[in-house]
C-alpha atoms as a PDB file:
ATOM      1  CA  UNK A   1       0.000   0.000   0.000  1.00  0.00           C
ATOM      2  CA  UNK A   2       2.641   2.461   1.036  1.00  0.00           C
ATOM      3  CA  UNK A   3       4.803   1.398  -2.223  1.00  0.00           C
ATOM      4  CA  UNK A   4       1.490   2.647  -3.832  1.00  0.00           C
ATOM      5  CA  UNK A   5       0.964   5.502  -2.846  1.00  0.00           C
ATOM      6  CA  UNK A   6       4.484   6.396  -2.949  1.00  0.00           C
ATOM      7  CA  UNK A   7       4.877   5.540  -6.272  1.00  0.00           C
ATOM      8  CA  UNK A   8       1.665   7.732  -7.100  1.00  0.00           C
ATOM      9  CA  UNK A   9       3.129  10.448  -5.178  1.00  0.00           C
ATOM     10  CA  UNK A  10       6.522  10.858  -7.285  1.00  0.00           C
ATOM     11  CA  UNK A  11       4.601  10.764 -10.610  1.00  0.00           C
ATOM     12  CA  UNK A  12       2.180  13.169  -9.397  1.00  0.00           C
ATOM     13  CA  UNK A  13       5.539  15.389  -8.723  1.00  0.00           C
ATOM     14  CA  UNK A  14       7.026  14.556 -11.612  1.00  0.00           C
ATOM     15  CA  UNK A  15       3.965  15.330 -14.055  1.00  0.00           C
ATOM     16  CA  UNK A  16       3.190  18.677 -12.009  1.00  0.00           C
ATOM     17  CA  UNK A  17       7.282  19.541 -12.635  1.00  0.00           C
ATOM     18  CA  UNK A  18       6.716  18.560 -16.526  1.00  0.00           C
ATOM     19  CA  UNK A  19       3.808  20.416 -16.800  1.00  0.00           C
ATOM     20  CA  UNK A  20       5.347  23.892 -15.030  1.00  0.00           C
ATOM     21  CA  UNK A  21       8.405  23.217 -17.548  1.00  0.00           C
ATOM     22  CA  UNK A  22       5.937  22.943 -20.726  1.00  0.00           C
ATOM     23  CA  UNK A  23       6.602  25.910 -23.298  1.00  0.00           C
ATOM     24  CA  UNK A  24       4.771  26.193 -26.995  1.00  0.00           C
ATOM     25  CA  UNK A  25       8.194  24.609 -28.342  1.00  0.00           C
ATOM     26  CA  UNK A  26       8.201  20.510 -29.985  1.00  0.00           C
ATOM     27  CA  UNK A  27      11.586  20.129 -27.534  1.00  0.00           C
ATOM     28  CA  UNK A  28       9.310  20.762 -25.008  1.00  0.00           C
ATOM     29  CA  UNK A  29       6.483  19.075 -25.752  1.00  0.00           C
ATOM     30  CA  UNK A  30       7.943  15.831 -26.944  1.00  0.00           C
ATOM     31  CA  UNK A  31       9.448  14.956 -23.795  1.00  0.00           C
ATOM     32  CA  UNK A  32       6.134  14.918 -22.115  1.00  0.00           C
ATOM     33  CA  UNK A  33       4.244  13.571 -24.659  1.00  0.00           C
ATOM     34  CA  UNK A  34       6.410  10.039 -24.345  1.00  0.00           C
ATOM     35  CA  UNK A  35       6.193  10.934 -20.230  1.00  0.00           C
ATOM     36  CA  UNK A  36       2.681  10.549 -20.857  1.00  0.00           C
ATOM     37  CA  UNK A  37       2.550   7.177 -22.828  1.00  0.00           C
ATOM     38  CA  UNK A  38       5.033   5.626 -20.991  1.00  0.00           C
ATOM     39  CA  UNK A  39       2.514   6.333 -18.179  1.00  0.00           C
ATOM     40  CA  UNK A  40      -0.442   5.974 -19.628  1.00  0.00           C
ATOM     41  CA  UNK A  41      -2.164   3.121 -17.294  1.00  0.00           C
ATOM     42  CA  UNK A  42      -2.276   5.965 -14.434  1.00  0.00           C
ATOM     43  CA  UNK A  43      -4.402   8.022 -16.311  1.00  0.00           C
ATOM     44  CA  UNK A  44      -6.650   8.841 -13.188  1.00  0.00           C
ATOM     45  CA  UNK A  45      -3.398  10.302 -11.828  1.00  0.00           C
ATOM     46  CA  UNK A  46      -2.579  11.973 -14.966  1.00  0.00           C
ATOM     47  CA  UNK A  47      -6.050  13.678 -15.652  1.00  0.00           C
ATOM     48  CA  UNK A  48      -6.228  14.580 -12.071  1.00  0.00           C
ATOM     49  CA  UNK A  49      -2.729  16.473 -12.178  1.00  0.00           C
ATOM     50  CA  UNK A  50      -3.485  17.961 -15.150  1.00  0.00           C
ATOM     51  CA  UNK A  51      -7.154  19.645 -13.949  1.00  0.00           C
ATOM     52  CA  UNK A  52      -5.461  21.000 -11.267  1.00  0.00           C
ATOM     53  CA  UNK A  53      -2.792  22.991 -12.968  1.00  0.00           C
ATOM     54  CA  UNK A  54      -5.171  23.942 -14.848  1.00  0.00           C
ATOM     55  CA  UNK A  55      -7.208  25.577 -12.285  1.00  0.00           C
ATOM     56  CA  UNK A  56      -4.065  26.939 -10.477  1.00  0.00           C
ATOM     57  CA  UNK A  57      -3.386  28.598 -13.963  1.00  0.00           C
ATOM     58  CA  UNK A  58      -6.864  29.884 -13.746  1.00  0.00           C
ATOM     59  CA  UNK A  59      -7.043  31.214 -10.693  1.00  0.00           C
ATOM     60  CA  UNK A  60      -3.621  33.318 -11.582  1.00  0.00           C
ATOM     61  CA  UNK A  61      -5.304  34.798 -14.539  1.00  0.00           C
ATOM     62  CA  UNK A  62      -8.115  35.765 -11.957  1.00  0.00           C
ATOM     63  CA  UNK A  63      -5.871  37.703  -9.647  1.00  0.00           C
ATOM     64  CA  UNK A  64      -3.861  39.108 -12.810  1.00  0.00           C
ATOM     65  CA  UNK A  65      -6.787  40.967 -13.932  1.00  0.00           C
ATOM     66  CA  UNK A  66      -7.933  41.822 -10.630  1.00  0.00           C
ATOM     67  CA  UNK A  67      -4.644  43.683 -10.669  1.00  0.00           C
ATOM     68  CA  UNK A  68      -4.688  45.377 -14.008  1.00  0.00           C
ATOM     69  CA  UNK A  69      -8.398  46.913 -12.897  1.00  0.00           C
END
């Protein structure tokens, strides 16, 4: 269980690290996009990561514009 949820843990790290390190460039993409498939049976993991970068980013853009008013 603990080997688990370790395991879980580092990935989640890992794909959060990828993710902050993603740029609009195919060197960047490409490494993540074999991260990904390599990965691809903890998809739970993955899609949960991913939503909530996403709303981290969101909430940024909230307080951005807050500012610029």
């Amino acid at each position: 269980m603990w080997v688990g949820f370790w395991r879980e843990s580092a990935q989640q790290k890992a794909l959060e690290r990828k993710l902050l390190e993603l740029r609009n460039m195919q060197q960047s993409v490409q490494p993540l996009n074999l991260w990904l498939i390599h990965h691809h049976k903890d998809l739970g993991l993955i899609v949960s990561v991913w939503e909530q970068e996403l709303q981290k980013l969101k909430v940024m853009k909230i307080h951005c514009f807050a500012d610029v008013k």
